[in-house]
PDB file of N, CA and C in Angstrom:
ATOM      1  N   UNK A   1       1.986   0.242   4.419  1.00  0.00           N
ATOM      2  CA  UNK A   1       1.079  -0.889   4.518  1.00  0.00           C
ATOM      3  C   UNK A   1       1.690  -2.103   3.831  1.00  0.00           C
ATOM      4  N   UNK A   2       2.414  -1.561   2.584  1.00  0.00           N
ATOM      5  CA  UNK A   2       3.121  -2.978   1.978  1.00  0.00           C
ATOM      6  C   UNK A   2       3.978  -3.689   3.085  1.00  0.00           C
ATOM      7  N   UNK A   3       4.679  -3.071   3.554  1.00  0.00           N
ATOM      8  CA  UNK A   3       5.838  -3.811   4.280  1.00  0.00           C
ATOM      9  C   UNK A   3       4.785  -4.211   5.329  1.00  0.00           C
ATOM     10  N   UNK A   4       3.857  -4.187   6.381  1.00  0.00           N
ATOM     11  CA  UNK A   4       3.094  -4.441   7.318  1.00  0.00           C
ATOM     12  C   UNK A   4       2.679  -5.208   6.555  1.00  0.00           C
ATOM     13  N   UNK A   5       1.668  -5.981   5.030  1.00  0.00           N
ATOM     14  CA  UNK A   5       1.894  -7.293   4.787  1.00  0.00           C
ATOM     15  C   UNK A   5       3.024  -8.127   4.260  1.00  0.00           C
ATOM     16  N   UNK A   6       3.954  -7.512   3.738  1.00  0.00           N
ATOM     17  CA  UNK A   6       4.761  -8.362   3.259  1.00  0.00           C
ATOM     18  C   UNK A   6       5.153  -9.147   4.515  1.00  0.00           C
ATOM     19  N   UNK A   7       5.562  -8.443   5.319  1.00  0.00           N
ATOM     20  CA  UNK A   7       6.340  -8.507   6.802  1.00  0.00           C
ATOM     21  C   UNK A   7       5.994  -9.972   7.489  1.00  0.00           C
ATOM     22  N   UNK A   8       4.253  -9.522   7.815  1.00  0.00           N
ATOM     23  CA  UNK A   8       3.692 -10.573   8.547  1.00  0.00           C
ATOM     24  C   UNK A   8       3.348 -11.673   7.680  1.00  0.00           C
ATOM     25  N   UNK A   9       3.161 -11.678   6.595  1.00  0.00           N
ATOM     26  CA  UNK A   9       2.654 -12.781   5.485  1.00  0.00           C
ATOM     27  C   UNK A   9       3.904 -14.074   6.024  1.00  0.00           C
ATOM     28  N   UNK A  10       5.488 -13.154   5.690  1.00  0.00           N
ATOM     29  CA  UNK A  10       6.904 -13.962   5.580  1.00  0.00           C
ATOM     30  C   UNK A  10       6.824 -14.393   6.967  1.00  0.00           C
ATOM     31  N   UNK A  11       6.299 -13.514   8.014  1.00  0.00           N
ATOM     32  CA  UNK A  11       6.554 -14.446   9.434  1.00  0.00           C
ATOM     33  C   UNK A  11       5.317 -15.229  10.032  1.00  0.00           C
ATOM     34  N   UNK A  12       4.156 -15.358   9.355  1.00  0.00           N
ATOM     35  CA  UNK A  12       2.667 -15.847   9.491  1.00  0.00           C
ATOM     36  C   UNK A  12       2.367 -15.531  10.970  1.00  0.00           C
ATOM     37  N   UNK A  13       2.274 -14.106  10.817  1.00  0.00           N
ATOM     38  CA  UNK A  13       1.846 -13.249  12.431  1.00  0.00           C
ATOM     39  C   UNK A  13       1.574 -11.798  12.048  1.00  0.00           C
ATOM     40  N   UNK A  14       0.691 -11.572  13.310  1.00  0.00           N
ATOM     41  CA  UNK A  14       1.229  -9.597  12.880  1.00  0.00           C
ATOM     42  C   UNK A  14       2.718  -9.373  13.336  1.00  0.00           C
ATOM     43  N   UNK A  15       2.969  -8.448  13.206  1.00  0.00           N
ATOM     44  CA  UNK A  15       4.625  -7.650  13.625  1.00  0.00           C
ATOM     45  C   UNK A  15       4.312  -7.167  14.470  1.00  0.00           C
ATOM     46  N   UNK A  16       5.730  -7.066  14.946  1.00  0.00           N
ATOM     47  CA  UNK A  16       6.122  -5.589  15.931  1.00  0.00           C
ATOM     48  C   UNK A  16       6.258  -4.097  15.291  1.00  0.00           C
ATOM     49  N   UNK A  17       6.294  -3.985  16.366  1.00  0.00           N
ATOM     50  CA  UNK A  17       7.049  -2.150  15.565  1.00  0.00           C
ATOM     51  C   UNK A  17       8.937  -2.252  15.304  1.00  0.00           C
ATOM     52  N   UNK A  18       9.480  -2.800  16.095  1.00  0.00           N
ATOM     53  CA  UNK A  18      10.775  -3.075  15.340  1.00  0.00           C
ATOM     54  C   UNK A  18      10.775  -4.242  14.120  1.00  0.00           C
ATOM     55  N   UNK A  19      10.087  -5.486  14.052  1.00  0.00           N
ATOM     56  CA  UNK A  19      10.288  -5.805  12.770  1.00  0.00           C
ATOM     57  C   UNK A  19       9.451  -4.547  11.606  1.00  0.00           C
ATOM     58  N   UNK A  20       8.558  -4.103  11.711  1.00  0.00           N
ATOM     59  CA  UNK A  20       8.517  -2.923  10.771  1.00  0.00           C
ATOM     60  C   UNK A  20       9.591  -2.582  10.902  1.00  0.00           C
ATOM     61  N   UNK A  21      10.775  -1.905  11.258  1.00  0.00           N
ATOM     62  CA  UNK A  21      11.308  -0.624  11.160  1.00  0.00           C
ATOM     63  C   UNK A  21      12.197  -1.354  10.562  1.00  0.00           C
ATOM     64  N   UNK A  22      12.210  -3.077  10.725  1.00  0.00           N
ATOM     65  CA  UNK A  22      13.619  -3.526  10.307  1.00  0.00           C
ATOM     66  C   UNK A  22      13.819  -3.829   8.757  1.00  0.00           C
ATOM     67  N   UNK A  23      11.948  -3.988   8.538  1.00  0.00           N
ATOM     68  CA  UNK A  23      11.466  -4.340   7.244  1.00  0.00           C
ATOM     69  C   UNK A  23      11.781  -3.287   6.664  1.00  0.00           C
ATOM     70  N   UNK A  24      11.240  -2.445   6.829  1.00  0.00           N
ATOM     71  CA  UNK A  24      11.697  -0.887   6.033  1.00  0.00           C
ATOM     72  C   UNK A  24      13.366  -0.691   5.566  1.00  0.00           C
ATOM     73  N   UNK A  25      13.700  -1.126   6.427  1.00  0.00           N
ATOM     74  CA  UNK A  25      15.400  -0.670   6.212  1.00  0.00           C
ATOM     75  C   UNK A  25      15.940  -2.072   5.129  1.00  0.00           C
ATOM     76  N   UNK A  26      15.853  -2.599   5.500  1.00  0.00           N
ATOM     77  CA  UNK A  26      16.013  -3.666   4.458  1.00  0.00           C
ATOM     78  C   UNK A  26      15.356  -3.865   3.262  1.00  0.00           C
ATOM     79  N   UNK A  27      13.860  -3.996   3.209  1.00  0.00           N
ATOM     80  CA  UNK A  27      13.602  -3.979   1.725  1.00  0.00           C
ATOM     81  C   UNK A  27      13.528  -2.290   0.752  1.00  0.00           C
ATOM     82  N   UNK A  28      13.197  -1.652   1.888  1.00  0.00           N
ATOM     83  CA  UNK A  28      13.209  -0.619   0.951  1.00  0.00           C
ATOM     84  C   UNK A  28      14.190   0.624   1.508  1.00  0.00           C
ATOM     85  N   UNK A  29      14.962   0.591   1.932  1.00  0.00           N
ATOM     86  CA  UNK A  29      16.120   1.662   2.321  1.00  0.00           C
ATOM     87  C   UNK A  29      15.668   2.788   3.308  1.00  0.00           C
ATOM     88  N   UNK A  30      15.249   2.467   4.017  1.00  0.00           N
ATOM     89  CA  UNK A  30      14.415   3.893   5.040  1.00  0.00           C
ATOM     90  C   UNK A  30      14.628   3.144   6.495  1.00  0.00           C
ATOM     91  N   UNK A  31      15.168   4.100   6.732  1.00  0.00           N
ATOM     92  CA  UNK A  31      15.749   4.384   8.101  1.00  0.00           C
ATOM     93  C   UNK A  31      15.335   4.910   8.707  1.00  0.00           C
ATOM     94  N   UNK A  32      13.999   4.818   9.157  1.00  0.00           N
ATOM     95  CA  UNK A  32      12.849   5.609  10.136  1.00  0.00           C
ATOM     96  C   UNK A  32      13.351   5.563  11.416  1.00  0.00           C
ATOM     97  N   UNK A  33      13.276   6.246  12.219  1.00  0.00           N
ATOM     98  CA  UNK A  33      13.339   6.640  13.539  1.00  0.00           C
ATOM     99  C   UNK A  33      11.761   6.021  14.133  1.00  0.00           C
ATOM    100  N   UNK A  34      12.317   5.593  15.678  1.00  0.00           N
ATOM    101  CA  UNK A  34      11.039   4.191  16.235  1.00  0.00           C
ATOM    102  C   UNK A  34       9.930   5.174  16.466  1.00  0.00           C
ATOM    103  N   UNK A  35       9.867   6.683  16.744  1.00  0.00           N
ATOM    104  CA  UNK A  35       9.398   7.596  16.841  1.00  0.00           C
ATOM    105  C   UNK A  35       8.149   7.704  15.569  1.00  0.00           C
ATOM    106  N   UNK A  36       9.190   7.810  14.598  1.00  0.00           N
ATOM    107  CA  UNK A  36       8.458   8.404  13.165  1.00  0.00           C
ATOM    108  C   UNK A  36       7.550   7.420  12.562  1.00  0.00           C
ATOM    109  N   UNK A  37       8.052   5.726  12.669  1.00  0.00           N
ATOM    110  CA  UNK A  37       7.150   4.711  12.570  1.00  0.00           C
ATOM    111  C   UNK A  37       6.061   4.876  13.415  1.00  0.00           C
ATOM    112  N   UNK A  38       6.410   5.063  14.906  1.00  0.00           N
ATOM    113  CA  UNK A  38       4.650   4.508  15.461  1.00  0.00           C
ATOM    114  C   UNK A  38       3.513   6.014  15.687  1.00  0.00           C
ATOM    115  N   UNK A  39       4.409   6.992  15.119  1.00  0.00           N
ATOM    116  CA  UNK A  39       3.579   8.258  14.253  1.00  0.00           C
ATOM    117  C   UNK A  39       2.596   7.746  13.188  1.00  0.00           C
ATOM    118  N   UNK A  40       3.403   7.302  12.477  1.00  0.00           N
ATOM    119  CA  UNK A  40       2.946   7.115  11.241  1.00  0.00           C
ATOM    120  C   UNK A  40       1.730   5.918  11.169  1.00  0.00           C
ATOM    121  N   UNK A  41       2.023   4.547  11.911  1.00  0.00           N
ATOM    122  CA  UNK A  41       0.794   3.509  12.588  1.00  0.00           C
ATOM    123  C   UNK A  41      -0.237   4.303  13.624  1.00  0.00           C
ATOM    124  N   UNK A  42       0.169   5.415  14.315  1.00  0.00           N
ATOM    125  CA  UNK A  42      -0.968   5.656  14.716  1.00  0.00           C
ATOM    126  C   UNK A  42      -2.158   6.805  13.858  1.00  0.00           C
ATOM    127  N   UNK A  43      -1.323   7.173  12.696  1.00  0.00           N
ATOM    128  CA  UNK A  43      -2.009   7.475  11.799  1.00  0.00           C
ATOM    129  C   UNK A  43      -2.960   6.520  11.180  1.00  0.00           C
ATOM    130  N   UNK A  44      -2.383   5.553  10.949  1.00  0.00           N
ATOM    131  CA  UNK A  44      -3.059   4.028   9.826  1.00  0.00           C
ATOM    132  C   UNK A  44      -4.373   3.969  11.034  1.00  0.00           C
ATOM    133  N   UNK A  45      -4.223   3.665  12.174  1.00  0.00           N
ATOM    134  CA  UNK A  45      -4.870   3.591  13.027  1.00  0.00           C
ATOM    135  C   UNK A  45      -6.270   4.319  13.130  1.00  0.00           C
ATOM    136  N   UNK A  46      -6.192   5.459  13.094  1.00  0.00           N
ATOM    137  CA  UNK A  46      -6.947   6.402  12.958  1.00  0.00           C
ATOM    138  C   UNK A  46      -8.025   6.300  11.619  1.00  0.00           C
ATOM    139  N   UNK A  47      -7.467   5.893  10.719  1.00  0.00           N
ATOM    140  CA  UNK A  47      -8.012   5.469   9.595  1.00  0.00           C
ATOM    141  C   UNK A  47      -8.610   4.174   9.466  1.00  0.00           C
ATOM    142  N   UNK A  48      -8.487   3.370  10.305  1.00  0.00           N
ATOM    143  CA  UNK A  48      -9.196   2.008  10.434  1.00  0.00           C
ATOM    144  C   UNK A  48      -8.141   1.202   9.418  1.00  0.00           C
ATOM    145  N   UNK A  49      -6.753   1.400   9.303  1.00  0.00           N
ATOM    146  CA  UNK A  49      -6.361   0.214   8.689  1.00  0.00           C
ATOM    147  C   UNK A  49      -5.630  -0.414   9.140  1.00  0.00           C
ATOM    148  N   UNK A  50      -4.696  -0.389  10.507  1.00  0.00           N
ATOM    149  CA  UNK A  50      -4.500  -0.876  11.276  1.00  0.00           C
ATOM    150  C   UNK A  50      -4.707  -1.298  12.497  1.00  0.00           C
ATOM    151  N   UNK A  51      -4.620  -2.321  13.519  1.00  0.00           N
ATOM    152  CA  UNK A  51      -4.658  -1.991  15.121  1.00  0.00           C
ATOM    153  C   UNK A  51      -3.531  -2.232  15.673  1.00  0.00           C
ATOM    154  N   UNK A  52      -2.955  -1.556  16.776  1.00  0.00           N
ATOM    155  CA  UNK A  52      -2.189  -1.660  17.479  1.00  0.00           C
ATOM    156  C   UNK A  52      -2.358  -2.421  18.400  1.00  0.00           C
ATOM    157  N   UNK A  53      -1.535  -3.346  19.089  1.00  0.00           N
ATOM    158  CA  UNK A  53      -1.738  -3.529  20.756  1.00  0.00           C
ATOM    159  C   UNK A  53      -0.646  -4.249  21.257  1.00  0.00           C
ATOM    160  N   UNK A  54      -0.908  -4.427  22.363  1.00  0.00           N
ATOM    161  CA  UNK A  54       0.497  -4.759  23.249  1.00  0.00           C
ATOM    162  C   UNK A  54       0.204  -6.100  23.848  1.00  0.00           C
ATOM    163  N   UNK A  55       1.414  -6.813  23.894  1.00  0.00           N
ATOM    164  CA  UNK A  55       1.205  -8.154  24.445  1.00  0.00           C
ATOM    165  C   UNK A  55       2.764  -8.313  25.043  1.00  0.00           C
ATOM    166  N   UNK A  56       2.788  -8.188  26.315  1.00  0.00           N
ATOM    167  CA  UNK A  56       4.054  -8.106  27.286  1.00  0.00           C
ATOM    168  C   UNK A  56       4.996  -6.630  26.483  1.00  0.00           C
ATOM    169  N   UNK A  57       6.309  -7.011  26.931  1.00  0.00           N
ATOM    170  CA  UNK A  57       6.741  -5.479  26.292  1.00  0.00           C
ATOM    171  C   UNK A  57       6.865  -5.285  25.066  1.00  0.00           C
ATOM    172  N   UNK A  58       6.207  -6.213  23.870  1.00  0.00           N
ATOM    173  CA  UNK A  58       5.837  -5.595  22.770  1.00  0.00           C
ATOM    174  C   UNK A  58       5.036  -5.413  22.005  1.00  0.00           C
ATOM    175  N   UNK A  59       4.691  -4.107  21.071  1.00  0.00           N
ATOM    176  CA  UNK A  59       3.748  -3.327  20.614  1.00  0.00           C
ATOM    177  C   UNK A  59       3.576  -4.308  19.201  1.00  0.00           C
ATOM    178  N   UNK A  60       2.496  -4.644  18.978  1.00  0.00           N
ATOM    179  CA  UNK A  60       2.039  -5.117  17.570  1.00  0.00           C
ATOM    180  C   UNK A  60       1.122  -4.636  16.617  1.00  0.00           C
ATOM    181  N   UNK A  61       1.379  -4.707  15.264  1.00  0.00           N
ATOM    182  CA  UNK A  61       0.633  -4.015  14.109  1.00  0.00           C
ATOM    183  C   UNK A  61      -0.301  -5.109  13.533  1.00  0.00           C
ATOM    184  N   UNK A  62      -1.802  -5.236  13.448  1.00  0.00           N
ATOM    185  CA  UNK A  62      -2.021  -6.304  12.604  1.00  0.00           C
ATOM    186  C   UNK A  62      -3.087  -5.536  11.769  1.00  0.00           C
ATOM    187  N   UNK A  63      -3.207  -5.450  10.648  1.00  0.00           N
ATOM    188  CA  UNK A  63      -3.902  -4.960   9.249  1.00  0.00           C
ATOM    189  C   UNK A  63      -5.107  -5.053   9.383  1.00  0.00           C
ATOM    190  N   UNK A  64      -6.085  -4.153   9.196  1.00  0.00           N
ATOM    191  CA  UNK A  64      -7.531  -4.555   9.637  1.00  0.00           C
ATOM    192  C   UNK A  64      -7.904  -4.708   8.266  1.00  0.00           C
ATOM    193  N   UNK A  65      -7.146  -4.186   7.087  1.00  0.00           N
ATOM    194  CA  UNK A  65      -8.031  -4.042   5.575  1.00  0.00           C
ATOM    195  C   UNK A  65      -6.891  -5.353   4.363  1.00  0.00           C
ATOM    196  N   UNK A  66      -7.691  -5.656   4.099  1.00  0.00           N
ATOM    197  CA  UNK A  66      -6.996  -6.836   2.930  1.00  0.00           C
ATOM    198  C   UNK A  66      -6.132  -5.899   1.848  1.00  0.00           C
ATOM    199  N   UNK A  67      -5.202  -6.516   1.522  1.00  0.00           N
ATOM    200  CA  UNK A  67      -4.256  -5.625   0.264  1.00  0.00           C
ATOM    201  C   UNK A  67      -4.850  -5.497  -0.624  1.00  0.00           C
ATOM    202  N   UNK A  68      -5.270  -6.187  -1.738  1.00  0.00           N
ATOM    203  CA  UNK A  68      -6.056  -5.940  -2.322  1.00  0.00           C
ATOM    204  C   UNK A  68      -7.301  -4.966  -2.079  1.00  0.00           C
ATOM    205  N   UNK A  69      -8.641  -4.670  -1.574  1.00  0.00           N
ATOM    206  CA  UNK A  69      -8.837  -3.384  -1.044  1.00  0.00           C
ATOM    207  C   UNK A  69      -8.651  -1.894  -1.028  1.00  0.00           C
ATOM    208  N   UNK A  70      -7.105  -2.264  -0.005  1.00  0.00           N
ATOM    209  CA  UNK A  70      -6.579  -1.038  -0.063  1.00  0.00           C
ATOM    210  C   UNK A  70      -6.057  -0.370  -1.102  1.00  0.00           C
ATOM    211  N   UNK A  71      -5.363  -1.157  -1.598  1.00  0.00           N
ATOM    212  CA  UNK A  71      -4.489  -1.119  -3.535  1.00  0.00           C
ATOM    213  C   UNK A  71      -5.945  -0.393  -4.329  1.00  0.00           C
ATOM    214  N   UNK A  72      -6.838  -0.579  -4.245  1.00  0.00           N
ATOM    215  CA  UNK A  72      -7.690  -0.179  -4.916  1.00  0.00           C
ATOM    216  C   UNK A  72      -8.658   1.144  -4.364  1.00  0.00           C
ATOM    217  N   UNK A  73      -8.811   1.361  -3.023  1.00  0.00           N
ATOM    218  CA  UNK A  73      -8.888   2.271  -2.271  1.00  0.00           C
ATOM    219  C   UNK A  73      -8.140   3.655  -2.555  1.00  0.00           C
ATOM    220  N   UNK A  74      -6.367   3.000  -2.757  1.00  0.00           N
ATOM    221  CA  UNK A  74      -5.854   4.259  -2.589  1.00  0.00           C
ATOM    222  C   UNK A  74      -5.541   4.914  -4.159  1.00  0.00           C
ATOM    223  N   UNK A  75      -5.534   3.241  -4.842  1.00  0.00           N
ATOM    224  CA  UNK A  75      -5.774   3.726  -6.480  1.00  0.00           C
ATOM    225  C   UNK A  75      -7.205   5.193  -6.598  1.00  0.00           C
ATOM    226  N   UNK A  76      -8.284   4.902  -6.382  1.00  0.00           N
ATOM    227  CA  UNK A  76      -9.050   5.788  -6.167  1.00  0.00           C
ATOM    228  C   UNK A  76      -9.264   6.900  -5.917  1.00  0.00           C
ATOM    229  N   UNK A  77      -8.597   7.029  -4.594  1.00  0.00           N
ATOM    230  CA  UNK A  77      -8.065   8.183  -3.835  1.00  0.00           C
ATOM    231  C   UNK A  77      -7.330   9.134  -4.921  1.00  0.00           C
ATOM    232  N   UNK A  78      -6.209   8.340  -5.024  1.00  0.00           N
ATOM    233  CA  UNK A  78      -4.743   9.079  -5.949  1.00  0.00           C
ATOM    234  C   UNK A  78      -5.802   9.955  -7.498  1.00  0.00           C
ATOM    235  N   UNK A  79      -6.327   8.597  -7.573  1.00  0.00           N
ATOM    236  CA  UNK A  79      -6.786   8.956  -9.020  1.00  0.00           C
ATOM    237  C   UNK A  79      -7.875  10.226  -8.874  1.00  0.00           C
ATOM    238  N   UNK A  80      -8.887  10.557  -7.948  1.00  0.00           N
ATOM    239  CA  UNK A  80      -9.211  11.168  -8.210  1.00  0.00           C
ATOM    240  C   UNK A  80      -8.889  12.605  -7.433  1.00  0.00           C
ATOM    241  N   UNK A  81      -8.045  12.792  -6.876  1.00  0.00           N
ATOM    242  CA  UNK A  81      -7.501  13.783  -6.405  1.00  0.00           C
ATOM    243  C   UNK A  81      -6.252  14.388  -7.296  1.00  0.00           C
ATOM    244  N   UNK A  82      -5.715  13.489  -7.964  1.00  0.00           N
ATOM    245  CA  UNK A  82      -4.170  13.898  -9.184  1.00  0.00           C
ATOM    246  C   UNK A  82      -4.688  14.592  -9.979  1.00  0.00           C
ATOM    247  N   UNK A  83      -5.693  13.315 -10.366  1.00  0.00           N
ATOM    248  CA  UNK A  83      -6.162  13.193 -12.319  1.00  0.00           C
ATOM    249  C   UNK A  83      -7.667  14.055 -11.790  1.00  0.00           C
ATOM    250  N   UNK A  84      -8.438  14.329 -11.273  1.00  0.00           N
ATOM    251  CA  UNK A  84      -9.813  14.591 -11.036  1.00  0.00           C
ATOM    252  C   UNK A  84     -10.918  13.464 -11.491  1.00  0.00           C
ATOM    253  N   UNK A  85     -10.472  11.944 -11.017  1.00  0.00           N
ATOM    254  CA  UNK A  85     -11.125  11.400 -11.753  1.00  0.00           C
ATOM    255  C   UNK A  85     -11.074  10.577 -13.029  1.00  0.00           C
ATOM    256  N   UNK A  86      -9.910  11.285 -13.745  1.00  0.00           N
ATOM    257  CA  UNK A  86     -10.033  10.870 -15.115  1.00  0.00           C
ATOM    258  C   UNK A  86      -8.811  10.051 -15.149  1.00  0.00           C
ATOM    259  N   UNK A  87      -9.321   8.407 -15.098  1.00  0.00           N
ATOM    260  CA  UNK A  87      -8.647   7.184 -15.428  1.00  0.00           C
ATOM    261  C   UNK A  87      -7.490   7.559 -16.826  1.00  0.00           C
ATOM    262  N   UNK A  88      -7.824   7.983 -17.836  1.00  0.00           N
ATOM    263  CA  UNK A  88      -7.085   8.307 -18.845  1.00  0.00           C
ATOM    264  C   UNK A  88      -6.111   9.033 -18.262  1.00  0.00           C
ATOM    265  N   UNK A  89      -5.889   9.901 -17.876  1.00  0.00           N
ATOM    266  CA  UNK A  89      -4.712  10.731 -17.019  1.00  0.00           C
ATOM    267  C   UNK A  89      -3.809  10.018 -16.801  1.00  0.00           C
ATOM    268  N   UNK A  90      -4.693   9.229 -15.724  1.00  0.00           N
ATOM    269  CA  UNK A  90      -3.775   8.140 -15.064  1.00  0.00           C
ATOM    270  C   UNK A  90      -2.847   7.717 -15.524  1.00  0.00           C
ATOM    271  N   UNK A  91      -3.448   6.914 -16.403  1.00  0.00           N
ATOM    272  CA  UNK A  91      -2.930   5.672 -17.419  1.00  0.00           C
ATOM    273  C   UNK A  91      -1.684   6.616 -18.375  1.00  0.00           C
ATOM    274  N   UNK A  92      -2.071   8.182 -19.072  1.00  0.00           N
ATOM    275  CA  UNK A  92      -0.936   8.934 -19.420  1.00  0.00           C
ATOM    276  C   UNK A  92       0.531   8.980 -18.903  1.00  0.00           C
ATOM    277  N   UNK A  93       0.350   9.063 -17.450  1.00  0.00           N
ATOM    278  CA  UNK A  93       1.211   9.716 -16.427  1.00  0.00           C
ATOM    279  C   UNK A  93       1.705   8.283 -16.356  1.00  0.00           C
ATOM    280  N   UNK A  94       1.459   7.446 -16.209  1.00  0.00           N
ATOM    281  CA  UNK A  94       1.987   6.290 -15.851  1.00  0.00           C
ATOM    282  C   UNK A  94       2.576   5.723 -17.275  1.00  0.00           C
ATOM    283  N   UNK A  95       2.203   5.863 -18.482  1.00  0.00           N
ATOM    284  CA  UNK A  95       3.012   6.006 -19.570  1.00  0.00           C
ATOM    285  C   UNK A  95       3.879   6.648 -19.384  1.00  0.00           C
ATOM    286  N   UNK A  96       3.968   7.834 -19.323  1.00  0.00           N
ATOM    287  CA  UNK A  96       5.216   8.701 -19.662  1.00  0.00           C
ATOM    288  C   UNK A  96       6.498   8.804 -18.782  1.00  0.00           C
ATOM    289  N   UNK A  97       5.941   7.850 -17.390  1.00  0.00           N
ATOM    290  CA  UNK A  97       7.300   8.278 -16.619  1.00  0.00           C
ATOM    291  C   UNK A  97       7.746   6.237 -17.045  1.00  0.00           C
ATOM    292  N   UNK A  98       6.638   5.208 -17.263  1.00  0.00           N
ATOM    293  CA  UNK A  98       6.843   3.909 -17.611  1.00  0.00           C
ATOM    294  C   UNK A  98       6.129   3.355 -18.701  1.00  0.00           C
ATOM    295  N   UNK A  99       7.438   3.353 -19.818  1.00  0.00           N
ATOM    296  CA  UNK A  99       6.290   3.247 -21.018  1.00  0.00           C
ATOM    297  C   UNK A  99       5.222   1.522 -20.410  1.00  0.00           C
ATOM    298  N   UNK A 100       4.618   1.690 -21.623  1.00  0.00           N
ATOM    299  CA  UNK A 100       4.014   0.263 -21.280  1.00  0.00           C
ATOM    300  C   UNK A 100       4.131  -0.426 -22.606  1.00  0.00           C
ATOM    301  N   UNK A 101       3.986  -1.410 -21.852  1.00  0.00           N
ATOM    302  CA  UNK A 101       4.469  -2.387 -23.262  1.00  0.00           C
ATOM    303  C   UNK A 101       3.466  -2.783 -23.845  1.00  0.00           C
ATOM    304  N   UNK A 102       3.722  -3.646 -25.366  1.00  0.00           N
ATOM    305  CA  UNK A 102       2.534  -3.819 -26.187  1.00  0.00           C
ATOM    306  C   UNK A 102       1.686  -5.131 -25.284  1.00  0.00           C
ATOM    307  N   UNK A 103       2.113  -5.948 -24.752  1.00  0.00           N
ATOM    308  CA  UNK A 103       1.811  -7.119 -23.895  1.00  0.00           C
ATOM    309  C   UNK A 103       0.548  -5.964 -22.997  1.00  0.00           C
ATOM    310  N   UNK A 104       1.031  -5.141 -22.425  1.00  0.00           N
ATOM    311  CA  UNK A 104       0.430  -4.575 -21.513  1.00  0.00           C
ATOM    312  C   UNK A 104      -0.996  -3.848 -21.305  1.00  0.00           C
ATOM    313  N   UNK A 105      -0.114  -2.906 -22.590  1.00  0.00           N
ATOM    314  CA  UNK A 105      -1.605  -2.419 -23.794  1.00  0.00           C
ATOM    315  C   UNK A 105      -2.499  -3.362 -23.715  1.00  0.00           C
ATOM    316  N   UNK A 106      -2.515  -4.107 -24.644  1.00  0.00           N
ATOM    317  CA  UNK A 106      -3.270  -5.201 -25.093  1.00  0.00           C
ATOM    318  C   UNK A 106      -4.360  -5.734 -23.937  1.00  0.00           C
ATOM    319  N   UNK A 107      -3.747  -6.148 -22.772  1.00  0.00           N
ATOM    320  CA  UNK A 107      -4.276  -6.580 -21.390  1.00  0.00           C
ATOM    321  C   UNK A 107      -5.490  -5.344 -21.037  1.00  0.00           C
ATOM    322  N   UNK A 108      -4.885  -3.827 -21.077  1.00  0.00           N
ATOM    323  CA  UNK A 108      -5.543  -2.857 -21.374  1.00  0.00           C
ATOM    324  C   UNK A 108      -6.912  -2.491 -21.830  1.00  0.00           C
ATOM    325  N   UNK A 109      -6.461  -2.919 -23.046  1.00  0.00           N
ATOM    326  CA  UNK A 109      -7.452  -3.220 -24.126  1.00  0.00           C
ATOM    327  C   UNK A 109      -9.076  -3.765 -23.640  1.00  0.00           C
ATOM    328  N   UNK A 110      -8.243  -5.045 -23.220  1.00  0.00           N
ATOM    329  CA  UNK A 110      -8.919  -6.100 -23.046  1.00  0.00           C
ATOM    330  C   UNK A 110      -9.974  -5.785 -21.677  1.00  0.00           C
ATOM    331  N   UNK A 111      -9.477  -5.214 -20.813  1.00  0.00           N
ATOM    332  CA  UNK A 111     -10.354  -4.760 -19.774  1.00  0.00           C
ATOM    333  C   UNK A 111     -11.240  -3.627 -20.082  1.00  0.00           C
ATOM    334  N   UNK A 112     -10.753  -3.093 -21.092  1.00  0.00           N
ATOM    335  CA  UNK A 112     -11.497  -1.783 -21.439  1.00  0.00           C
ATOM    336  C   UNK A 112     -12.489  -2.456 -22.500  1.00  0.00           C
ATOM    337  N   UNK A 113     -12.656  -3.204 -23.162  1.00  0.00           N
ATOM    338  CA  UNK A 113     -13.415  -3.437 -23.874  1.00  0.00           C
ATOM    339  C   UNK A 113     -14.674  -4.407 -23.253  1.00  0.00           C
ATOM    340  N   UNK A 114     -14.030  -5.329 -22.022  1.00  0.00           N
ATOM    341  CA  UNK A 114     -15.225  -5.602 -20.969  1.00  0.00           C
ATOM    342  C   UNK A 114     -15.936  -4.590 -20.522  1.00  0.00           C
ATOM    343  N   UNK A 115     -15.800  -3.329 -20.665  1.00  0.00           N
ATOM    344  CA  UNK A 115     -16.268  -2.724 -19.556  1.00  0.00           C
ATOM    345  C   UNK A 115     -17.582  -1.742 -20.514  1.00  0.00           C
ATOM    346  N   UNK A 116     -18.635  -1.883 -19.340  1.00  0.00           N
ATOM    347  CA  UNK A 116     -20.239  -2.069 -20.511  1.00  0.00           C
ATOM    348  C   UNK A 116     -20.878  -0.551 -19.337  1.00  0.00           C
ATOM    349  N   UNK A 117     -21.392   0.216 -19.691  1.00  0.00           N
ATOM    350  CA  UNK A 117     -21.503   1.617 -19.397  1.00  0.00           C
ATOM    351  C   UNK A 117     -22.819   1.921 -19.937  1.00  0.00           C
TER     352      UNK A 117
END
């Protein structure tokens, strides 16, 4: 989904299925087969976060869900299927493989101490 906005944001359009595949290979090193990409969109599809469609001979991707959203959607997801739920986990696991910095903490802090229960 990142590269499907980064993609279209940089070209102010939806994409194709080859600029995906081209995006992929370039920003992030994956060399998908045209196969394994429009597998994988007709998965997103299925899920309501993309649509597909065709306009002369080419196939286009345009995002049905805002990034933001989804970022938080799948934060959710992850979190409560990893951790069962438990934000602290999270935040462990994500220490230990990236510490966090005191700047970061702090920011931390600061949201955690907004937060009224």
């Amino acid at each position: 989904m990142k590269a499907i906005w980064d993609t279209g944001k940089e070209l102010g359009r939806d994409i194709t299925v080859s600029e995906l595949s081209e995006a992929l290979l370039r920003d992030y090193g994956k060399d998908y087969t045209r196969t394994a990409v429009v597998s994988f969109l007709d998965k997103l599809a299925d899920k309501g976060f993309v649509e597909r469609y065709r306009e002369g001979r080419s196939s286009y991707i345009r995002p049905l869900q805002e990034e933001e959203e989804y970022k938080r959607k799948m934060i959710l997801e992850n979190t409560n299927f990893w951790f069962r739920g438990k934000v602290s986990s999270l935040v462990a696991a994500i220490d230990s493989e990236q510490k966090i910095s005191k700047e970061e903490a702090e920011k931390i802090r600061r949201i955690l101490d907004g937060v009224d229960h």
